[in-house]
Structures are given as structure tokens and as C-alpha cells.
C-alpha atoms as a PDB file:
ATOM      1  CA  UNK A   1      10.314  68.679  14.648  1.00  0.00           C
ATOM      2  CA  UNK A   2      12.497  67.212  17.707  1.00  0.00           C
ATOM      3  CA  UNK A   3      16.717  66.827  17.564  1.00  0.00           C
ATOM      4  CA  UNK A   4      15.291  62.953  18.148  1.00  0.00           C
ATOM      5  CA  UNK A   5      13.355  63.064  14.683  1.00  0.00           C
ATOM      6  CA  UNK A   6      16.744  63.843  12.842  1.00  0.00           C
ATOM      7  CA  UNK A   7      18.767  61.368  14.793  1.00  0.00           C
ATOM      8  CA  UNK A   8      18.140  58.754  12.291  1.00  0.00           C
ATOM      9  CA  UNK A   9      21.256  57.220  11.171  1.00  0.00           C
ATOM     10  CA  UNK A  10      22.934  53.962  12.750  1.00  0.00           C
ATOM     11  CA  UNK A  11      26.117  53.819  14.116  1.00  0.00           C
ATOM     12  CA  UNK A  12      28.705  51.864  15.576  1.00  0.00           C
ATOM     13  CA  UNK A  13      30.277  52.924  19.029  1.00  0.00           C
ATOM     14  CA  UNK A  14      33.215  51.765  20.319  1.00  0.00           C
ATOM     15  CA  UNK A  15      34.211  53.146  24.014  1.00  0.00           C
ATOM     16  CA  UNK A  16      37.717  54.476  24.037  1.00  0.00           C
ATOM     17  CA  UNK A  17      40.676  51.869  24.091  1.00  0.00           C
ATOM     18  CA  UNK A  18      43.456  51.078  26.707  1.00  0.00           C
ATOM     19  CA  UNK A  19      46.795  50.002  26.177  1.00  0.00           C
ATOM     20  CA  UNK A  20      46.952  45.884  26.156  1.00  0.00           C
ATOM     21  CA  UNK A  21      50.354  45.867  27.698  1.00  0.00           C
ATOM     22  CA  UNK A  22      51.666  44.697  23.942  1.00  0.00           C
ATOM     23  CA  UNK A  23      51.422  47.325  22.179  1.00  0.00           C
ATOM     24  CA  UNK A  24      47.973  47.545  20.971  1.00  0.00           C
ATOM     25  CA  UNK A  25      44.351  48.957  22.399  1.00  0.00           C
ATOM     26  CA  UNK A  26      41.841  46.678  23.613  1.00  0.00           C
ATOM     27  CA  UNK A  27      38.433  48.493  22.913  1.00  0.00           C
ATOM     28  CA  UNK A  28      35.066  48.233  24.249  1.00  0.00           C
ATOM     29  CA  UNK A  29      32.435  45.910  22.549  1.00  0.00           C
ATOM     30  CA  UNK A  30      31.056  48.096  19.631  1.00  0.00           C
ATOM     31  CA  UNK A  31      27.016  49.042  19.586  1.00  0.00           C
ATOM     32  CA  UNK A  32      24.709  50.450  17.475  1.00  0.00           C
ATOM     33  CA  UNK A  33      23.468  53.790  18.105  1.00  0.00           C
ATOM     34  CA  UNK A  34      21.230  56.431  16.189  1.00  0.00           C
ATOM     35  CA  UNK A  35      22.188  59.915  15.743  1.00  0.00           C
ATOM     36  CA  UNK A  36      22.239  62.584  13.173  1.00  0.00           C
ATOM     37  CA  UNK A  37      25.742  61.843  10.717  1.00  0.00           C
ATOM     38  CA  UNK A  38      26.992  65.124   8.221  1.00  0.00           C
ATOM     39  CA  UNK A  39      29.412  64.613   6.018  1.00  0.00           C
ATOM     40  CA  UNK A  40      31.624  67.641   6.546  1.00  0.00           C
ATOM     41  CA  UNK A  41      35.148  68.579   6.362  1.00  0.00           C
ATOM     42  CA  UNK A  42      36.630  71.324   8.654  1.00  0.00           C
ATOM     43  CA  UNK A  43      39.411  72.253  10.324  1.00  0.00           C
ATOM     44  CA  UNK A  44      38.959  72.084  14.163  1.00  0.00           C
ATOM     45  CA  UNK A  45      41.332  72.314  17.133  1.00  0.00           C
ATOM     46  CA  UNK A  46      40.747  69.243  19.432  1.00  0.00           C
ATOM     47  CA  UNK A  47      41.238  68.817  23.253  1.00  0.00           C
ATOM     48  CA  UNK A  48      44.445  68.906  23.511  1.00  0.00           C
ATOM     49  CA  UNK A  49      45.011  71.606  21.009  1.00  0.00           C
ATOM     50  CA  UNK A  50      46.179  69.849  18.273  1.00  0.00           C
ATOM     51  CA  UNK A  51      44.491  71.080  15.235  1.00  0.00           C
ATOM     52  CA  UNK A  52      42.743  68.128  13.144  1.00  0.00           C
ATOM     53  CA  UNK A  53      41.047  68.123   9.855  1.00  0.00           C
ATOM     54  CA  UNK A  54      37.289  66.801  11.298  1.00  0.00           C
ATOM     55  CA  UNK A  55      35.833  64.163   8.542  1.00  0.00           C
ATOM     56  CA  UNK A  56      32.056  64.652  10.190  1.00  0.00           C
ATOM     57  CA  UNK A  57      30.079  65.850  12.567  1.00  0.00           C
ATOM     58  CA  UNK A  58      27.289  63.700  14.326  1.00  0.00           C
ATOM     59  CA  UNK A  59      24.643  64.210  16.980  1.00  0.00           C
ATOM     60  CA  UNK A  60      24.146  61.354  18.996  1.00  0.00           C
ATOM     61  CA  UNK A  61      20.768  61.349  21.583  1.00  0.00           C
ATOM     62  CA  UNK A  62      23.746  60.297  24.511  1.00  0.00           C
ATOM     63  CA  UNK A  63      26.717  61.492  25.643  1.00  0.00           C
ATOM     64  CA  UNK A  64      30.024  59.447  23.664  1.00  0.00           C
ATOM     65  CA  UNK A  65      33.384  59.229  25.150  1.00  0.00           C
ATOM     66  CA  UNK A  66      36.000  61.300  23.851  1.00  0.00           C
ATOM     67  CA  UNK A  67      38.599  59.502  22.015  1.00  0.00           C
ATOM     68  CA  UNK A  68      35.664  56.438  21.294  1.00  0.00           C
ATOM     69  CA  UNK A  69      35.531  55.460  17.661  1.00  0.00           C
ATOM     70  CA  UNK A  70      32.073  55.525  15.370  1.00  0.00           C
ATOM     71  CA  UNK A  71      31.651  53.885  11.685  1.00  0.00           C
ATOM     72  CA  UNK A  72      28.776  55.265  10.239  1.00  0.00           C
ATOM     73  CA  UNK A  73      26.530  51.798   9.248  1.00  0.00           C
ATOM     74  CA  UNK A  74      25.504  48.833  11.306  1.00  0.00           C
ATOM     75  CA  UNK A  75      26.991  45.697  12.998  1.00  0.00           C
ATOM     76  CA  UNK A  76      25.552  43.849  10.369  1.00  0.00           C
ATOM     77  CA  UNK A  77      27.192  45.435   7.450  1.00  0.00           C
ATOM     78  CA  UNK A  78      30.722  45.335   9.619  1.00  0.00           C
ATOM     79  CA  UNK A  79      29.932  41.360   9.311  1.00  0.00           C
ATOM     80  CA  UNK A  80      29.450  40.858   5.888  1.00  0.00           C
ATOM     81  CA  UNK A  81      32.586  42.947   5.361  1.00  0.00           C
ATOM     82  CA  UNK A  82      34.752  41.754   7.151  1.00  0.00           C
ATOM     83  CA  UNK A  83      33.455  37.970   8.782  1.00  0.00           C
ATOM     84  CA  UNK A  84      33.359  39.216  11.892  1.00  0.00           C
ATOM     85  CA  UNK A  85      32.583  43.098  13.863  1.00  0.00           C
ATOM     86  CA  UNK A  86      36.471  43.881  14.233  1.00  0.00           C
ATOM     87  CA  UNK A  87      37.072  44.384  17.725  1.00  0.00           C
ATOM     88  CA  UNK A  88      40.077  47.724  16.932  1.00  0.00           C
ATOM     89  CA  UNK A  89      38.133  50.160  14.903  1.00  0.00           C
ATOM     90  CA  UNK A  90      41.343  51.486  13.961  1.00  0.00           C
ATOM     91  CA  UNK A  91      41.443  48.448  11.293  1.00  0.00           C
ATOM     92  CA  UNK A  92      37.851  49.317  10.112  1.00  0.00           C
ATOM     93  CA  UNK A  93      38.078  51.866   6.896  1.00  0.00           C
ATOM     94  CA  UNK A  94      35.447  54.890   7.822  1.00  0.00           C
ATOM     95  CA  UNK A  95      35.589  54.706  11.058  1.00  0.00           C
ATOM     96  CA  UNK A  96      36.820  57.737  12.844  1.00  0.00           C
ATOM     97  CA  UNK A  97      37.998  58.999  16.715  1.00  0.00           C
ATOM     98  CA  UNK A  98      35.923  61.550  18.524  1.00  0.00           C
ATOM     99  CA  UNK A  99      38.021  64.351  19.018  1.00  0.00           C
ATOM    100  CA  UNK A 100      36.266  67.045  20.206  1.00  0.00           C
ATOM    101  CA  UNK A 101      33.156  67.219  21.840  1.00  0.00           C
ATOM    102  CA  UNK A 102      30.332  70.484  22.599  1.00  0.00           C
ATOM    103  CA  UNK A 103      27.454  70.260  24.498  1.00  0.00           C
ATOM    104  CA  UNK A 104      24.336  73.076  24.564  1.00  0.00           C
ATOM    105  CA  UNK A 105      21.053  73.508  25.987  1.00  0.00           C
ATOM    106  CA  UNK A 106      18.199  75.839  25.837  1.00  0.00           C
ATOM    107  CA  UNK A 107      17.543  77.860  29.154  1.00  0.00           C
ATOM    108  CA  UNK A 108      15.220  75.300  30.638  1.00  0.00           C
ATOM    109  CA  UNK A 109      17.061  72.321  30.090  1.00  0.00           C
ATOM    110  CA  UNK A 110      14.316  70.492  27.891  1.00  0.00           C
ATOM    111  CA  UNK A 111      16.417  70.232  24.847  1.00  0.00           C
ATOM    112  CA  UNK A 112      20.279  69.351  24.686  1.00  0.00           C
ATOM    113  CA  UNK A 113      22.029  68.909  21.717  1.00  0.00           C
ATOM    114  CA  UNK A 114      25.822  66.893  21.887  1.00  0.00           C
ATOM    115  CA  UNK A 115      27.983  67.680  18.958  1.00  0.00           C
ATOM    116  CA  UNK A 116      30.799  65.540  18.465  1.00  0.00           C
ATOM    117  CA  UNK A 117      33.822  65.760  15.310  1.00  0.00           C
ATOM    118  CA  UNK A 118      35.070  63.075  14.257  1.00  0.00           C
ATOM    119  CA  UNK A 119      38.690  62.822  12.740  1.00  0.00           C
ATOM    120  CA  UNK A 120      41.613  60.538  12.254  1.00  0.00           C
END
């Protein structure tokens, strides 16, 4: 079984935000992605050392920005919630911020897995 056989869930991206000049972050537009998605709570030291209680742990098949938000569902299910796919995933309830991320390959190169935690 390949890591791209287990990368079956949908999820929503959205590239990391920058400041609007009033006060708020103007995201990128959100996509859908697969990837693998685990529920799991840990404690986890982030980037910038801060330590962070991670809410779950996904495997996407590309590299994600750090500090990009993911909702685990689809654009279509952000729609019927809320009208519209919100444009701040901060407003969106289960979405989360990439805050750390690992990267590791076997010796060849064939086969690289991207873990990424996800947290407040």
C-alpha cells in the first residue's frame, strides 16, 4: 500500500494570510486537497518555540505553507454552512493553523512523507 492510498480525506487549504493594513488578514483563495487527517491531541513545540496543544495531524501528497489554515471537509459543505466559502478561516469552526511542519524520505528519494500539526 502507497502514503497516496491513505491520503484519502478532503480538505480545505488556505495559503497563509497578510496583514490588510486594517487590522485583519487577507488569505489566499481556499482549495480542496486530499491527504491523510488523524484526530490526535498532543503537545508539540512549534517554530518559534512556543509550545501548542496540536488538534491533528495530517499528511498532505504536497508541501503546505506554514502558518496556512486547513478545515477538514469540502468547499461544498463550507457553502451550505455558511452561504458562502468564508474567505478568513479564522471565522470557520474546525479549522486549524499549521504550526509545525516535518518532512522525511527513504534513502532513495522515492517516497516522502510531509507531516504537518495543526493547532489554534
Amino acid at each position: 500500500m502507497s502514503l497516496a492510498n491513505l491520503q484519502t480525506e478532503t480538505l480545505v487549504y488556505w495559503s497563509p494570510g497578510t496583514p490588510d493594513g486594517f487590522g485583519h488578514m487577507s488569505f489566499g483563495t481556499p482549495v480542496e486537497i486530499l491527504s491523510r487527517y488523524q484526530d490526535r491531541v498532543e503537545r508539540a513545540v512549534d517554530d518559534t518555540g512556543q509550545e501548542f496543544v496540536s488538534r491533528a495531524t495530517i499528511y498532505p501528497a504536497s508541501t503546505l505553507a506554514l502558518n496556512g489554515w486547513v478545515y477538514r471537509g469540502t468547499l461544498a459543505e463550507l457553502t451550505a454552512e455558511y452561504g458562502s466559502v468564508p474567505a478568513n478561516p479564522q471565522n470557520v469552526v474546525g479549522a486549524y493553523r499549521i504550526r509545525t511542519q516535518q518532512r522525511s524520505q527513504n534513502p532513495s528519494g522515492g517516497i516522502v512523507v510531509r507531516k504537518n500539526l495543526l493547532g489554534g
